[in-house]
C-alpha atoms as a PDB file:
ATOM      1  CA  UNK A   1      90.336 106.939  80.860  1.00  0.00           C
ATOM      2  CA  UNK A   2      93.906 107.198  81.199  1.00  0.00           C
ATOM      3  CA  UNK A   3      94.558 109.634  78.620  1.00  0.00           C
ATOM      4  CA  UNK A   4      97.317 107.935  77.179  1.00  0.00           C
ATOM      5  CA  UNK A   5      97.895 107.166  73.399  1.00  0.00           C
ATOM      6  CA  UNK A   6      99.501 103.805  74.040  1.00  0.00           C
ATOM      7  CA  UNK A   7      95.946 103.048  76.101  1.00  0.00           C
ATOM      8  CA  UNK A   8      93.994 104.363  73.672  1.00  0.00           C
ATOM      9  CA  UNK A   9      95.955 102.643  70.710  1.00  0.00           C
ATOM     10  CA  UNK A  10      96.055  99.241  72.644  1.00  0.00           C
ATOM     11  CA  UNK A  11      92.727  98.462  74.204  1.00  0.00           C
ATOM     12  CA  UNK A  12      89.444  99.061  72.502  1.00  0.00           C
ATOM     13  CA  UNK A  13      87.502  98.835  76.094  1.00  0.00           C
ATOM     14  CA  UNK A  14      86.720 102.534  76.767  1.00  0.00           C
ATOM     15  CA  UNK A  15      85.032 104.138  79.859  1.00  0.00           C
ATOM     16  CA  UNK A  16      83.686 107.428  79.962  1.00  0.00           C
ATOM     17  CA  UNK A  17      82.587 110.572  82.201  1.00  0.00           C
ATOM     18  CA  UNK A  18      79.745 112.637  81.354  1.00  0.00           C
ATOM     19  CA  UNK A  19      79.907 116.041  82.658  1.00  0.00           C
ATOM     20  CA  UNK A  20      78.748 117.240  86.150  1.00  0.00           C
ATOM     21  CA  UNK A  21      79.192 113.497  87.171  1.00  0.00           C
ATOM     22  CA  UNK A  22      81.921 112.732  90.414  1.00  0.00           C
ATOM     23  CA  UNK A  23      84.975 110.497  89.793  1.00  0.00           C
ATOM     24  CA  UNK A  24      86.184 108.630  93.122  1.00  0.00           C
ATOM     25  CA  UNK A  25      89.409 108.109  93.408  1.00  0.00           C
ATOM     26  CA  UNK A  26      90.054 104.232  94.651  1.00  0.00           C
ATOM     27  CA  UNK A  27      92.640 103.403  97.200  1.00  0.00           C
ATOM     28  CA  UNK A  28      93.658  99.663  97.452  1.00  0.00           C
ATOM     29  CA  UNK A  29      95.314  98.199 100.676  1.00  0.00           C
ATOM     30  CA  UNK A  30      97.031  95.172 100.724  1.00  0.00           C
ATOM     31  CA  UNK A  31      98.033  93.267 104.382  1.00  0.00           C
ATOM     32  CA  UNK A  32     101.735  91.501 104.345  1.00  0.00           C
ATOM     33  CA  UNK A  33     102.716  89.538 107.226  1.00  0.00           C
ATOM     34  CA  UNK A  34     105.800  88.462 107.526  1.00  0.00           C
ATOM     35  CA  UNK A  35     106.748  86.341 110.519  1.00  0.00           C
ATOM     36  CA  UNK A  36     110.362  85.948 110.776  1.00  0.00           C
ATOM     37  CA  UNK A  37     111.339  82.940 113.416  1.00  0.00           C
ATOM     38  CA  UNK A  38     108.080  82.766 114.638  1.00  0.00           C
ATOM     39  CA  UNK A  39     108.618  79.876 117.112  1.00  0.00           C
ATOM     40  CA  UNK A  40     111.580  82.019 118.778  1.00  0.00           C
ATOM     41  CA  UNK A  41     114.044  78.556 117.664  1.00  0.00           C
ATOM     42  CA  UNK A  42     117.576  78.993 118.917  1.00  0.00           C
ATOM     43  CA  UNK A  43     119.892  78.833 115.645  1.00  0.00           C
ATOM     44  CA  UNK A  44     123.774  79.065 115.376  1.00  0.00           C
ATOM     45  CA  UNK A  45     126.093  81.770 114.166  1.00  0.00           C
ATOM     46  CA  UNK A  46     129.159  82.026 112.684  1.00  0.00           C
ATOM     47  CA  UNK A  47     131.470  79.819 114.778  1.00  0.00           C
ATOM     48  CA  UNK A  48     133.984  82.278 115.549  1.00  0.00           C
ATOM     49  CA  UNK A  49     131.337  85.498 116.416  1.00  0.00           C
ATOM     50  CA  UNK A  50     132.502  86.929 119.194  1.00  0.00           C
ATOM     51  CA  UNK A  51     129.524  86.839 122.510  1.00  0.00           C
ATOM     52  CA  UNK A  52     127.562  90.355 122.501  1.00  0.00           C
ATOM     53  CA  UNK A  53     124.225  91.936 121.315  1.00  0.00           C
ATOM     54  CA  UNK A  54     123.523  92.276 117.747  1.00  0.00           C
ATOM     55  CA  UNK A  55     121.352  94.972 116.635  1.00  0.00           C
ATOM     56  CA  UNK A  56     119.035  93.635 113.015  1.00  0.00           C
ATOM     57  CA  UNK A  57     116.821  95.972 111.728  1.00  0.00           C
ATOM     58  CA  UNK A  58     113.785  94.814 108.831  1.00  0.00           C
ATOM     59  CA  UNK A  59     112.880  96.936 106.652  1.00  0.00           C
ATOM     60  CA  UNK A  60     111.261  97.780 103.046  1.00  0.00           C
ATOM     61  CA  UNK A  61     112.828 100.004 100.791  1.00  0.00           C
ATOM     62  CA  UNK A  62     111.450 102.292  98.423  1.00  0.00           C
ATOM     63  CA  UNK A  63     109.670 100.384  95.474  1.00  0.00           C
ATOM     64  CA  UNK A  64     109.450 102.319  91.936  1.00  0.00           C
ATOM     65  CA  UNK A  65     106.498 100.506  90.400  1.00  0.00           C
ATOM     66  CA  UNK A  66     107.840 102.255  87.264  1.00  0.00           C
ATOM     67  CA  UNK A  67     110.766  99.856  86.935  1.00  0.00           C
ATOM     68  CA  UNK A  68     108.673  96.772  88.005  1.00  0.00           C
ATOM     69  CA  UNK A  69     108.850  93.637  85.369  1.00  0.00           C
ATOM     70  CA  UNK A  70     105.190  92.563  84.488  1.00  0.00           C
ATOM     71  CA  UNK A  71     104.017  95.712  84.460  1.00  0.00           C
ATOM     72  CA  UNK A  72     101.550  96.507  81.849  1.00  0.00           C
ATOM     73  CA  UNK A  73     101.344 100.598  82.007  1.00  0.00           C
ATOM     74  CA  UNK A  74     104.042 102.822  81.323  1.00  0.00           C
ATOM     75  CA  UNK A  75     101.844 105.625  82.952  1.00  0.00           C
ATOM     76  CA  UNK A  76     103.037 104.553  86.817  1.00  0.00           C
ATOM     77  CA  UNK A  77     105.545 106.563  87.803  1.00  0.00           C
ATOM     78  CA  UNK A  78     105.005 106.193  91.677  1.00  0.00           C
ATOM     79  CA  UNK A  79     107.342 104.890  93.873  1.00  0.00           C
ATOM     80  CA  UNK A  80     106.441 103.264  96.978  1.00  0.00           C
ATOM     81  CA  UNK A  81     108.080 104.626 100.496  1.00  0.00           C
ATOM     82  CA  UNK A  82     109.714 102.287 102.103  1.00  0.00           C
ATOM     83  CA  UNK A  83     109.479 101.401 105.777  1.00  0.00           C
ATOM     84  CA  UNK A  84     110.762 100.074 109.024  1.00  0.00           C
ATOM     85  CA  UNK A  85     109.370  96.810 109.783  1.00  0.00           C
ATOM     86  CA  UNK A  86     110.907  96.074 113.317  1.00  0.00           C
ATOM     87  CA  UNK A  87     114.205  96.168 115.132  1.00  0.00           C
ATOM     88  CA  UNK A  88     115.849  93.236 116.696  1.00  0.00           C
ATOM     89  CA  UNK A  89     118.428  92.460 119.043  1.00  0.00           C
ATOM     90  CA  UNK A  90     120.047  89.138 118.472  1.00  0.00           C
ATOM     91  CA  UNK A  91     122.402  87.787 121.855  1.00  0.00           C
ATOM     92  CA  UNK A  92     125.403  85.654 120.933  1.00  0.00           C
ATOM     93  CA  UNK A  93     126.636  83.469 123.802  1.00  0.00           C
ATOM     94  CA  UNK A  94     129.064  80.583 122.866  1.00  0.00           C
ATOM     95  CA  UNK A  95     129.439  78.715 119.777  1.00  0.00           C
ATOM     96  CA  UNK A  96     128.626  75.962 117.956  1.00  0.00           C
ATOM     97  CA  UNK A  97     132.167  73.865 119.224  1.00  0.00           C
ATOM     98  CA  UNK A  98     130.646  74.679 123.103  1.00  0.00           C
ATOM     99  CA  UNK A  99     127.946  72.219 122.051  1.00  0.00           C
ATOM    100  CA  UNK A 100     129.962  69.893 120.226  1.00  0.00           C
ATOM    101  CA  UNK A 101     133.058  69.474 122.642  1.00  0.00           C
END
């Protein structure tokens, strides 16, 4: 029961407690993988980046599932903590015209 009027006004489907009875709080994980260049492919840069190490870092940010579209509960007010997915470092050597030329 979330113990909101706009649930209680909206759906008819109720569930109930009776007393001396445990509630369990459920936790659901969900795996993302996300594989970026995965076969380690060579691609160009900007023609005119100068050679040197690039530093790229992946990341999350925060998500406030209270601001998400297609959301069907005003009750969520959590927000999601971001997080560091990986740091890179990306070479330049040469350009596109050394290939060309």
């Amino acid at each position: 029961m979330s113990g909101s009027l706009d649930s209680y006004t909206k759906y008819k489907y109720r569930e109930y407690v009776a007393g001396n009875q445990k509630v369990y709080e459920i936790t659901e994980t969900t795996k993302v993988e996300i594989v970026v260049n995965g076969g380690n492919n060579k691609f160009y840069t900007h023609p005119k980046m100068p050679d040197g190490e690039y530093y790229i870092r992946v990341w999350l940010d925060n998500i406030n599932l209270g601001k998400m579209s297609g959301v069907d509960c005003k009750a969520i007010n959590d927000t999601l903590k971001g997080v560091v997915l990986d740091n890179i470092i990306v070479t330049v050597k040469g350009s596109i015209y050394d290939d060309i030329s």
